[in-house]
N, C-alpha and C. Protein backbone atom coordinates (compact mmCIF):
# COMPACT_ATOMS: atom_id res chain seq x y z
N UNK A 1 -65.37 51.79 -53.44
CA UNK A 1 -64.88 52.76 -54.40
C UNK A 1 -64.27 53.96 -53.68
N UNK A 2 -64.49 54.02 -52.74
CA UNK A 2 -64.69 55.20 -51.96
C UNK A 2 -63.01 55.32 -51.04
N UNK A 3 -62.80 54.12 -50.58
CA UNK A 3 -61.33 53.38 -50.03
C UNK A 3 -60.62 53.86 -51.33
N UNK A 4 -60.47 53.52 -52.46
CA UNK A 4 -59.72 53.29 -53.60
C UNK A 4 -59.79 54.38 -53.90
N UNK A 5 -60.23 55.37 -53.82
CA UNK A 5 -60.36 57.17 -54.20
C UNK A 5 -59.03 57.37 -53.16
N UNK A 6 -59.47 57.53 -52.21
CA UNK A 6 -58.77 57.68 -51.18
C UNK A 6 -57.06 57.30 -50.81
N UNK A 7 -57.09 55.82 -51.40
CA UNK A 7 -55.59 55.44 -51.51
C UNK A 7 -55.05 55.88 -52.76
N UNK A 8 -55.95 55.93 -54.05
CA UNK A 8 -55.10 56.83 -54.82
C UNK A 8 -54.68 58.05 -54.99
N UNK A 9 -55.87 58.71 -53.69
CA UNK A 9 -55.40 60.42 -53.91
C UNK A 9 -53.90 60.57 -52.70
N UNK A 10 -53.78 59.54 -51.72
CA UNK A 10 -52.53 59.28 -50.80
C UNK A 10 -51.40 59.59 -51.37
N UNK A 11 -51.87 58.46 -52.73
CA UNK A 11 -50.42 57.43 -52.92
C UNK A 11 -50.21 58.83 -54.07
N UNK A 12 -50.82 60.07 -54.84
CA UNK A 12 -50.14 60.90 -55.46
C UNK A 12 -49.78 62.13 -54.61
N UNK A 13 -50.49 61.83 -53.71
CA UNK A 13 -49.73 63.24 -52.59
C UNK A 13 -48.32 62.77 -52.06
N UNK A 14 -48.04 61.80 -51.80
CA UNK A 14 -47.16 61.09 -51.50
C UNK A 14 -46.25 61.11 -53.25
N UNK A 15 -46.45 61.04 -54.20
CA UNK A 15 -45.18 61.21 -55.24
C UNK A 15 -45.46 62.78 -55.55
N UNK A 16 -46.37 63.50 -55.26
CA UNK A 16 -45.86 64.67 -55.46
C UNK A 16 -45.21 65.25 -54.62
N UNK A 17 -45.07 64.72 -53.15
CA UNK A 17 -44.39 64.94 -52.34
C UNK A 17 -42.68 64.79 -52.44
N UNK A 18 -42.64 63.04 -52.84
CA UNK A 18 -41.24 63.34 -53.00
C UNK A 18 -40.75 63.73 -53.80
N UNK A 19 -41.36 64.36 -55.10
CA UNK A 19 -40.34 65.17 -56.49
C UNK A 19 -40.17 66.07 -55.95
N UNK A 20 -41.21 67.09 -54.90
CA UNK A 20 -40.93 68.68 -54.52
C UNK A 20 -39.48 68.20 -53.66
N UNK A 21 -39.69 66.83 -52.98
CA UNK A 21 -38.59 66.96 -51.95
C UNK A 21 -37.02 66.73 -52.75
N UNK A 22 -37.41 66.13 -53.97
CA UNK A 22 -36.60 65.57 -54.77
C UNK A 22 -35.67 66.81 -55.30
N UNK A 23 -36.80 67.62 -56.15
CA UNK A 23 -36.30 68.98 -57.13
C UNK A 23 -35.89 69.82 -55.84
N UNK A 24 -36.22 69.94 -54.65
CA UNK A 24 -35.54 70.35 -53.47
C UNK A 24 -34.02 70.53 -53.30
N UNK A 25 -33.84 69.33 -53.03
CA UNK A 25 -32.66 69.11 -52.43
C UNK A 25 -31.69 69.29 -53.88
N UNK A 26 -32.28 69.02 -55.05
CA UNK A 26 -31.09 69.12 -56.23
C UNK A 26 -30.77 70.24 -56.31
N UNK A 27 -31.65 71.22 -55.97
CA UNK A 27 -31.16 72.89 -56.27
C UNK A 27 -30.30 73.09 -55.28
N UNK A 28 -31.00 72.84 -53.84
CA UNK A 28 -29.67 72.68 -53.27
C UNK A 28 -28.26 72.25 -53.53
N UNK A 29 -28.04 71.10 -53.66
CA UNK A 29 -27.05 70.73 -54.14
C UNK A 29 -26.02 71.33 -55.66
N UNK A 30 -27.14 71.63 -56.43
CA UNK A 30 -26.71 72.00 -57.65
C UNK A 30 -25.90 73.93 -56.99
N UNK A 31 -26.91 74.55 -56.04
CA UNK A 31 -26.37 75.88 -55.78
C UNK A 31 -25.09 75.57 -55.08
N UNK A 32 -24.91 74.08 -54.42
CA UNK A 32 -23.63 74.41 -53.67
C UNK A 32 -22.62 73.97 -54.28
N UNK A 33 -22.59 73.00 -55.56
CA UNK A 33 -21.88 73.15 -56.43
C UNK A 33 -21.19 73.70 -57.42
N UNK A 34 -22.33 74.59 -57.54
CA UNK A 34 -21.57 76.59 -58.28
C UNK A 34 -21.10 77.50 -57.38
N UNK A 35 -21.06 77.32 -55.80
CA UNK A 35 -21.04 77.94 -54.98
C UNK A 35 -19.23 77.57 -54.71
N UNK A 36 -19.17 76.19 -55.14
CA UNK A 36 -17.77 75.52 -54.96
C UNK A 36 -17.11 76.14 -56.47
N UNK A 37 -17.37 76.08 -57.27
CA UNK A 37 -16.83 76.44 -58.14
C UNK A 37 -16.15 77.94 -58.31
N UNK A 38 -17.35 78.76 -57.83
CA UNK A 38 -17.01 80.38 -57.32
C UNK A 38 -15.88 80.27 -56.98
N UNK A 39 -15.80 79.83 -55.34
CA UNK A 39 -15.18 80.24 -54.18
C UNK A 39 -14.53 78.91 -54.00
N UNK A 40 -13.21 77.89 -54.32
CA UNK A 40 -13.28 76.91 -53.68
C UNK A 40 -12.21 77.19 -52.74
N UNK A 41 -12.29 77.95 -52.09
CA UNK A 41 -11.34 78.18 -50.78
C UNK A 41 -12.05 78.53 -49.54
N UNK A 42 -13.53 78.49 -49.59
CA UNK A 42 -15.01 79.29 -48.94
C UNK A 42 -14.47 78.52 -47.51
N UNK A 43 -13.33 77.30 -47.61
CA UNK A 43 -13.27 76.46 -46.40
C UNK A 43 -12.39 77.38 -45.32
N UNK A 44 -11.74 78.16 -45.91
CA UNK A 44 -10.79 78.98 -45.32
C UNK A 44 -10.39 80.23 -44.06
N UNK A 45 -12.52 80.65 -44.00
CA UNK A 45 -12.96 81.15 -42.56
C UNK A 45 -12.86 80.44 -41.55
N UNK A 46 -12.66 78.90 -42.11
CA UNK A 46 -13.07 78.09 -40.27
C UNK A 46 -11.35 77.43 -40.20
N UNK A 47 -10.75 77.36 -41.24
CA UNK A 47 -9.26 76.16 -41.32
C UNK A 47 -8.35 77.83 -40.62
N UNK A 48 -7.31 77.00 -39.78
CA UNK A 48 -6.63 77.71 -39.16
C UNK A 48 -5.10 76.44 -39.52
N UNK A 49 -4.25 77.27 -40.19
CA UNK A 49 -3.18 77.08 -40.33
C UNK A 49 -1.86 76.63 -39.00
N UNK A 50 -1.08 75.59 -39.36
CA UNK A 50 0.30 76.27 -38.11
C UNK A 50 0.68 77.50 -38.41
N UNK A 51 1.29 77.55 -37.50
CA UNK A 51 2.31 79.20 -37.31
C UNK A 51 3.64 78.89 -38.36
N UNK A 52 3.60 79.75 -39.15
CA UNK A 52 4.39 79.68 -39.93
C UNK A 52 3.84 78.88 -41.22
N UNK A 53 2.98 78.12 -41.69
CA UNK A 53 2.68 77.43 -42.56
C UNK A 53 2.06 78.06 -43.62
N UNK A 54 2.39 77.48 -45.15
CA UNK A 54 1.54 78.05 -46.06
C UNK A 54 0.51 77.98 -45.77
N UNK A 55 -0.70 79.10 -46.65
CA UNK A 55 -2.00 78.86 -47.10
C UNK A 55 -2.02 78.73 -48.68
N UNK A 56 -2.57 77.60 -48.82
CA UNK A 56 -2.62 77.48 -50.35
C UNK A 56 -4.17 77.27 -51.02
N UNK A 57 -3.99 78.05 -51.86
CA UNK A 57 -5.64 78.96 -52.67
C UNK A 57 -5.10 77.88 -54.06
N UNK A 58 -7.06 77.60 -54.18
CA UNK A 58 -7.07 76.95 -55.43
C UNK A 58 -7.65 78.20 -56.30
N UNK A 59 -7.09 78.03 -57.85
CA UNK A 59 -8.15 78.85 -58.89
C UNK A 59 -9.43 78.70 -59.01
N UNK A 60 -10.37 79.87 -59.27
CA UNK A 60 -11.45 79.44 -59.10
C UNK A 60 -11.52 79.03 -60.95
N UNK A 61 -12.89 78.30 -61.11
CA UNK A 61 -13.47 78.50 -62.81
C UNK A 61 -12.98 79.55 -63.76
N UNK A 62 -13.37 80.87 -63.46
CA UNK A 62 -12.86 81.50 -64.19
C UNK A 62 -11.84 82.14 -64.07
N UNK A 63 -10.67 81.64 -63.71
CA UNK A 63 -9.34 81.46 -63.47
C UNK A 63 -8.54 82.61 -62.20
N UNK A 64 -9.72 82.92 -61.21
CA UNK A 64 -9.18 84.43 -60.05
C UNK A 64 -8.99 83.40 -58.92
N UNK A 65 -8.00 84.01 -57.72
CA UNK A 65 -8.35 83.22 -56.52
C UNK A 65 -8.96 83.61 -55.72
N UNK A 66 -10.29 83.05 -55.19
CA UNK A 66 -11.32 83.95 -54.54
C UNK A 66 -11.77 82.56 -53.27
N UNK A 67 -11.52 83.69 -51.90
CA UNK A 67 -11.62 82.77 -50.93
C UNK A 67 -11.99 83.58 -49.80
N UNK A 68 -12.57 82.81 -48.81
CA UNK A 68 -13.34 83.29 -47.92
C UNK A 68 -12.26 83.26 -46.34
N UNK A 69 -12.22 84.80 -45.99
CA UNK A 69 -11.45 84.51 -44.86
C UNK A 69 -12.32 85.77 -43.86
N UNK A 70 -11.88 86.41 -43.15
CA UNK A 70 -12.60 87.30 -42.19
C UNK A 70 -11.81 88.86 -41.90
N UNK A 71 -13.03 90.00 -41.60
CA UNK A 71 -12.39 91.41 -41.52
C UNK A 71 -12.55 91.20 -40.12
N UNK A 72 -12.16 91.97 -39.04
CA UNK A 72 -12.79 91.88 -37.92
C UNK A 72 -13.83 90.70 -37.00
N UNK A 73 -13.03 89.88 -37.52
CA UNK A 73 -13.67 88.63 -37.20
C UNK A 73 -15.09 88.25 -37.92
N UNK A 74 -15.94 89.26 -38.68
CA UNK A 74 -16.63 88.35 -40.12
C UNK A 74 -16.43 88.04 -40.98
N UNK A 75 -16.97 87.19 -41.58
CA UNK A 75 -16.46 86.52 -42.57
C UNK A 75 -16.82 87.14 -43.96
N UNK A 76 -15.99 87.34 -44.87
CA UNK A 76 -15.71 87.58 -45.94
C UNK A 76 -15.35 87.10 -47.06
N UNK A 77 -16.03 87.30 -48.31
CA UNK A 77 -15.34 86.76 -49.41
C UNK A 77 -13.86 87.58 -49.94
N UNK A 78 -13.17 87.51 -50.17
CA UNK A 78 -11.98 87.99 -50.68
C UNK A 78 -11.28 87.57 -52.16
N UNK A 79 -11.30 88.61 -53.46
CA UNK A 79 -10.55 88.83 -54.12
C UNK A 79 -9.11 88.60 -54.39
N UNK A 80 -8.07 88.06 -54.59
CA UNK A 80 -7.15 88.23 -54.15
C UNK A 80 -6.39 89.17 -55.13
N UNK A 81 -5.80 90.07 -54.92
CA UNK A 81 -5.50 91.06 -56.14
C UNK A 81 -4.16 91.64 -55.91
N UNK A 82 -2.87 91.22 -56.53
CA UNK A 82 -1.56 91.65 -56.24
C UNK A 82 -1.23 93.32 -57.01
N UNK A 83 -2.19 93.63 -57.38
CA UNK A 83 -2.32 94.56 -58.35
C UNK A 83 -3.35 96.26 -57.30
N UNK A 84 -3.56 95.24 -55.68
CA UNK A 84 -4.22 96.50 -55.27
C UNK A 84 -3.47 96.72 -54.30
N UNK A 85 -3.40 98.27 -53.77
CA UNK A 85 -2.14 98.80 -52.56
C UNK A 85 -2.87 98.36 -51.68
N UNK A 86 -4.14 98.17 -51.17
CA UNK A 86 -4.83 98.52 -49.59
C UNK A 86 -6.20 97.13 -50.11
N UNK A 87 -6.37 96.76 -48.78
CA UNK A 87 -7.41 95.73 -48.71
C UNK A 87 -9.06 96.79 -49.02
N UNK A 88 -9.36 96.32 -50.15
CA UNK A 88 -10.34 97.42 -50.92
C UNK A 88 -11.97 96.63 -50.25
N UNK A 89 -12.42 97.69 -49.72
CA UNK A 89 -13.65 97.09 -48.92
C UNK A 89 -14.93 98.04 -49.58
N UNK A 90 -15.85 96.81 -50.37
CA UNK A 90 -17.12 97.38 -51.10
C UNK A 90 -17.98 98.23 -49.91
N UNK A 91 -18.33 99.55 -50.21
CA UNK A 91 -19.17 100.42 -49.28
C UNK A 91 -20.36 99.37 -48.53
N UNK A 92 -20.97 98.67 -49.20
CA UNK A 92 -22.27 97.35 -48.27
C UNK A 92 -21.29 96.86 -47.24
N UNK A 93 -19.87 96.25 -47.62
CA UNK A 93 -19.44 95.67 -46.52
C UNK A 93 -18.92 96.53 -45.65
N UNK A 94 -18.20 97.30 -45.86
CA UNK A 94 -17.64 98.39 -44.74
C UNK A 94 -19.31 98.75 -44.05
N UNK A 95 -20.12 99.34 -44.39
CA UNK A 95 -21.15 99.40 -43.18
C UNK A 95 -21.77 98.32 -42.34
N UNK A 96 -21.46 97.05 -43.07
CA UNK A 96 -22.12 96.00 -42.35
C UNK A 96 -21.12 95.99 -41.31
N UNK A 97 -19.79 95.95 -41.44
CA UNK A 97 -18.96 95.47 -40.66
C UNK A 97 -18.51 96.86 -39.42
N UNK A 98 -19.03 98.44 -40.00
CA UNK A 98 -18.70 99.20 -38.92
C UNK A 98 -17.77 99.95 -39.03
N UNK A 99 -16.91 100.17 -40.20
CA UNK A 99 -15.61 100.46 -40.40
C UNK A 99 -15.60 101.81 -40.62
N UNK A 100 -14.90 102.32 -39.72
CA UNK A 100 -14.63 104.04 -39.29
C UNK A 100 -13.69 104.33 -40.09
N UNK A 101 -14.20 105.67 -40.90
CA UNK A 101 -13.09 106.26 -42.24
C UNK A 101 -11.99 107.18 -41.55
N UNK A 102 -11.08 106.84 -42.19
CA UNK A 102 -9.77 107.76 -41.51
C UNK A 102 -8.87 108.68 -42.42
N UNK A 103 -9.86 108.91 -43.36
CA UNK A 103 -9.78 109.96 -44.45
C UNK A 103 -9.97 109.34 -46.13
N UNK A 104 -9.54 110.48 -47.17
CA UNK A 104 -10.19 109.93 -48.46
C UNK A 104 -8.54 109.68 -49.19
N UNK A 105 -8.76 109.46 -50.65
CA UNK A 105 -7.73 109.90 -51.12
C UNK A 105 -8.01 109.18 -52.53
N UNK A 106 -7.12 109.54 -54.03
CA UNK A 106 -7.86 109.40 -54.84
C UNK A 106 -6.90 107.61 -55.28
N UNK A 107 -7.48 106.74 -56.15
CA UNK A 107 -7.09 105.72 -56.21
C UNK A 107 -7.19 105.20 -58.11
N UNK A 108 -5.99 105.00 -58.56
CA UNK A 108 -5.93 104.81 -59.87
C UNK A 108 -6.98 102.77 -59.54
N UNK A 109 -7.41 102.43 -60.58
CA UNK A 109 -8.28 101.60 -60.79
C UNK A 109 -8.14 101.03 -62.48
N UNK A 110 -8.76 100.03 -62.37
CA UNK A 110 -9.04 99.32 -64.27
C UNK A 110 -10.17 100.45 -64.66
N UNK A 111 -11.08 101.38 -63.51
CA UNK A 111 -12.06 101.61 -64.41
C UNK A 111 -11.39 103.21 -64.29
N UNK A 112 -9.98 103.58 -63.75
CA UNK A 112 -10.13 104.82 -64.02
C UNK A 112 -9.54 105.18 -62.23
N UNK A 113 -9.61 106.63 -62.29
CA UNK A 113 -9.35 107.16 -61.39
C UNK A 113 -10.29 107.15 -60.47
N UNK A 114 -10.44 107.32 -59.25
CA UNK A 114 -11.85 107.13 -58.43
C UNK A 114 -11.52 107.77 -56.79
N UNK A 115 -12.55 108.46 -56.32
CA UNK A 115 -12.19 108.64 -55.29
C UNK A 115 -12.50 107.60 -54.01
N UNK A 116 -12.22 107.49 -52.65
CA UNK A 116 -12.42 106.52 -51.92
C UNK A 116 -12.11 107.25 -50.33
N UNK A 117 -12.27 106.28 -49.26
CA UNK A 117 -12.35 106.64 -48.23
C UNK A 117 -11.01 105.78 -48.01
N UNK A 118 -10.33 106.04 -46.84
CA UNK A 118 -8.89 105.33 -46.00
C UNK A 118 -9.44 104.78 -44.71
N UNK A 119 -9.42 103.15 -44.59
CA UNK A 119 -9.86 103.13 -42.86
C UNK A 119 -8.30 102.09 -42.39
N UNK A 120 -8.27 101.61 -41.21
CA UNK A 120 -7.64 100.84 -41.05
C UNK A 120 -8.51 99.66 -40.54
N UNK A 121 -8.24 98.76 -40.97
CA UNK A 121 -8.85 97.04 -40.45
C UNK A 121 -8.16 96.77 -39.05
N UNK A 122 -8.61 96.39 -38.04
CA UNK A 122 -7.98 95.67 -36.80
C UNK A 122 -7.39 94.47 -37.03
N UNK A 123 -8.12 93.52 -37.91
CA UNK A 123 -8.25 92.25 -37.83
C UNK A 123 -8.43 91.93 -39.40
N UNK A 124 -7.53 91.31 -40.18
CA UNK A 124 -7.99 90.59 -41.28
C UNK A 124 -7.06 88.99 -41.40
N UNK A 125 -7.91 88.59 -41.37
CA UNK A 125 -7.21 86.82 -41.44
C UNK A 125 -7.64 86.04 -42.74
N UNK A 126 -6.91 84.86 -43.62
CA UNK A 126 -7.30 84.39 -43.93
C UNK A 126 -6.66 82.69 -43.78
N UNK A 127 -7.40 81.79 -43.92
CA UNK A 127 -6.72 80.64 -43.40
C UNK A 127 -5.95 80.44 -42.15
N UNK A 128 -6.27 81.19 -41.08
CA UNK A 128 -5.98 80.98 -39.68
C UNK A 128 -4.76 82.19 -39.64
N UNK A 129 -4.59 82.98 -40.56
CA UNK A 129 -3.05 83.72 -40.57
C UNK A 129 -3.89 85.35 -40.77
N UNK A 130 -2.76 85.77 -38.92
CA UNK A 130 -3.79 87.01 -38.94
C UNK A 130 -3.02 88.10 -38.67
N UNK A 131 -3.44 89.52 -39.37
CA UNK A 131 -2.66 90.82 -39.56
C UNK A 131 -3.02 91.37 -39.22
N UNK A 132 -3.05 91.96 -38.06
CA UNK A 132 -3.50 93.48 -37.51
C UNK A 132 -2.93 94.82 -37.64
N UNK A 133 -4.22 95.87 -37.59
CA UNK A 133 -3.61 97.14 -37.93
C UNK A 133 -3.63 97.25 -39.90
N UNK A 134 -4.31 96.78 -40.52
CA UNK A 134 -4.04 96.50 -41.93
C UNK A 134 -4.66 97.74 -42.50
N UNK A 135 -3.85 98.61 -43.55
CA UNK A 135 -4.59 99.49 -44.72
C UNK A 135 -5.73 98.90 -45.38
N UNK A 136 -6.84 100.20 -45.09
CA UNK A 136 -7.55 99.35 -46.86
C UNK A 136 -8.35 100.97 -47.04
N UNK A 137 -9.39 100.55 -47.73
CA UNK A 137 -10.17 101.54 -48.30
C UNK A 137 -11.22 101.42 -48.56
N UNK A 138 -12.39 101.98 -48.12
CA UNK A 138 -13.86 101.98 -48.52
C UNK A 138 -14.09 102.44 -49.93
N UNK A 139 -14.25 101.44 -51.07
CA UNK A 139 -14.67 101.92 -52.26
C UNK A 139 -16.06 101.75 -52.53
N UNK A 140 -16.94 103.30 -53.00
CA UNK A 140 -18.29 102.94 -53.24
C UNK A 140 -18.13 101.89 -54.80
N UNK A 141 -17.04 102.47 -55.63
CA UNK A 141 -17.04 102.14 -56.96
C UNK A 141 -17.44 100.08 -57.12
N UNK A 142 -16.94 99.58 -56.23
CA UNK A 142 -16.77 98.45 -55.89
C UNK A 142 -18.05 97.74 -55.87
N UNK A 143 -18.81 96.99 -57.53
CA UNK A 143 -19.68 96.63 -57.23
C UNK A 143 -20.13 95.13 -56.66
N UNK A 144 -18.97 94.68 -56.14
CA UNK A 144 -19.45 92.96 -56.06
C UNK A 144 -19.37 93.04 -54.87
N UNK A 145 -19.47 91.92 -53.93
CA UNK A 145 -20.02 91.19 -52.65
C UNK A 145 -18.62 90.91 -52.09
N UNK A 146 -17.27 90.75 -53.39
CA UNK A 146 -16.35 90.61 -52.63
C UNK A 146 -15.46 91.67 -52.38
N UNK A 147 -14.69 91.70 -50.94
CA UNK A 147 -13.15 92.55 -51.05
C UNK A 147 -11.78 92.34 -51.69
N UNK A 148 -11.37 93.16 -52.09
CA UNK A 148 -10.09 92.93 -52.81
C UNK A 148 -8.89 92.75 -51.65
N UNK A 149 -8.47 91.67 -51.91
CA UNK A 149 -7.29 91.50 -50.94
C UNK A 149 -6.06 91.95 -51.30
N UNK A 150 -5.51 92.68 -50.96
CA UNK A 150 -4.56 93.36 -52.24
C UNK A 150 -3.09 93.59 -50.92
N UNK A 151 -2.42 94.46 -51.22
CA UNK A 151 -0.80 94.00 -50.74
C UNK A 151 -0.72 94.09 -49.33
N UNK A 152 -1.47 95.34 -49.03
CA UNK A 152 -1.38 95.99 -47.07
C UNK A 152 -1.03 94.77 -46.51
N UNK A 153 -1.80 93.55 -47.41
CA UNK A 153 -2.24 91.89 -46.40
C UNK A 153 -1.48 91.22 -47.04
N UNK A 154 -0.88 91.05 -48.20
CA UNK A 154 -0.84 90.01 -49.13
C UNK A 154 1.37 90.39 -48.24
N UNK A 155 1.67 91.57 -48.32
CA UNK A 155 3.10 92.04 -48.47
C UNK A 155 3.44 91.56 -47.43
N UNK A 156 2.96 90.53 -46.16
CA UNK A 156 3.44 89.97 -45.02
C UNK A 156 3.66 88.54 -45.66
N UNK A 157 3.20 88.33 -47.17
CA UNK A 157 3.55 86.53 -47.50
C UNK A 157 4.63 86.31 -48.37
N UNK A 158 5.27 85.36 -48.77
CA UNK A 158 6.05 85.41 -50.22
C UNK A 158 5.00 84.45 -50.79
N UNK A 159 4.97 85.19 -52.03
CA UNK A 159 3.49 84.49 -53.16
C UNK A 159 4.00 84.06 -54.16
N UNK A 160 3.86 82.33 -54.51
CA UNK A 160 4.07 81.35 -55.44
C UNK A 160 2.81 81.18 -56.16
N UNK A 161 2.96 80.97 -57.53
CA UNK A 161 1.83 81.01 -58.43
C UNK A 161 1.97 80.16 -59.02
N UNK A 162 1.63 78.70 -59.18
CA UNK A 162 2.26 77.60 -59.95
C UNK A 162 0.78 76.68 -60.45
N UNK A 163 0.59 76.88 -62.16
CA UNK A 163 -0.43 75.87 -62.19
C UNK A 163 -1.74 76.95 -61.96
N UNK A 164 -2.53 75.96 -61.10
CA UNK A 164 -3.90 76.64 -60.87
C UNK A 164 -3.83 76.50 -58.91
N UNK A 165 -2.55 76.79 -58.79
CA UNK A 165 -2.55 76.97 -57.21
C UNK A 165 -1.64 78.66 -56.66
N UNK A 166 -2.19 78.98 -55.57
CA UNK A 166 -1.13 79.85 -54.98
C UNK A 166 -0.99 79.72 -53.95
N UNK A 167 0.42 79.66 -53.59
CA UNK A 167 0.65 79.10 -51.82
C UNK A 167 1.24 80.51 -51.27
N UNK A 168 0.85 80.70 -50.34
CA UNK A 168 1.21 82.13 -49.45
C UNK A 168 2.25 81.77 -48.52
N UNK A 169 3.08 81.94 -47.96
CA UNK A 169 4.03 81.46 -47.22
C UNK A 169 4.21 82.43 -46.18
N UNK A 170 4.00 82.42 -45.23
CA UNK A 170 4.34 84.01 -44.22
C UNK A 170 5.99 83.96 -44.15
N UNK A 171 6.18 85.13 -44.80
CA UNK A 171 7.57 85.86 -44.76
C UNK A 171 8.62 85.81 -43.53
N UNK A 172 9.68 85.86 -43.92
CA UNK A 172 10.36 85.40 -42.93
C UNK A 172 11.02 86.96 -42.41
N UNK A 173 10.66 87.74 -40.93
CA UNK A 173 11.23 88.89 -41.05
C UNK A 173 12.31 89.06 -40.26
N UNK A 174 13.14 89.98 -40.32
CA UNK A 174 14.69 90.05 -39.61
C UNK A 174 14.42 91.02 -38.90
């Protein structure tokens, strides 16, 4: 009786084992599937483009193009926003990343007028295509995780909007 206690208390440690491992891995999976949905351009910190070649951004779900490229060589989520003058950097990320203010100045916004800090970026790339020396701005107002990628960066591409794609094309300069 004593054997048979024993193999049945095994054999349920063993299935409660694999549902934890089971319900495990689905959350996993299930988080990296909303994670794709967010961001499906998140591939875009490590893909490095030819010289000269488009980068082309898919829409995310709720219809923005939001993709992951790098400030100073970390990696970043990015906004893409044709609607902002300067690459707009949330106050959490500008301190994570180090970014020295090079004055303020005031900035019209959806929520209004707002004041902000001026830095310059060394380094902002996305999809292997990289701009140095770039405007942006430390906004505290800025409450999400991502930066707004806005023209300082965007005004070196010609931007096609077709569908639920946008292809960036680096500009051709004279």
């Amino acid at each position: 009786m004593s054997d048979e206690r024993a193999t049945r208390r095994a054999g349920l440690g063993m299935m409660l084992l694999f549902w934890v491992f089971f319900l495990a891995g689905g959350a996993w999976w299930f988080q990296g599937y909303l994670d794709a949905q967010r961001n499906p351009n998140a591939h875009l910190a490590e893909v490095s483009v030819g010289d000269g070649e488009p980068v082309v951004l898919e829409r995310n779900r709720a219809g923005h193009f939001v993709a992951t490229g790098r400030i100073n060589g970390e990696p970043v989520e990015f906004l893409l926003d044709t609607g902002a003058t300067y690459v707009a950097v949330p106050e959490a990320i500008a301190e994570r990343l180090g970014l020295e203010r090079t004055g303020s100045a005031w900035f019209n916004t959806a929520n209004g007028r707002v004041r902000g800090d001026l830095a310059t970026l060394d380094e902002v790339s996305l999809g292997g295509v990289v701009a140095r020396d770039v405007r942006g701005s430390i906004s505290a107002g800025l409450g999400s995780e991502a930066a707004l990628l806005g023209m300082s960066f965007l005004k070196r591409f010609d931007i096609e909007i077709r569908d639920s794609r946008m292809t960036l094309t680096p500009a051709q300069r004279h």
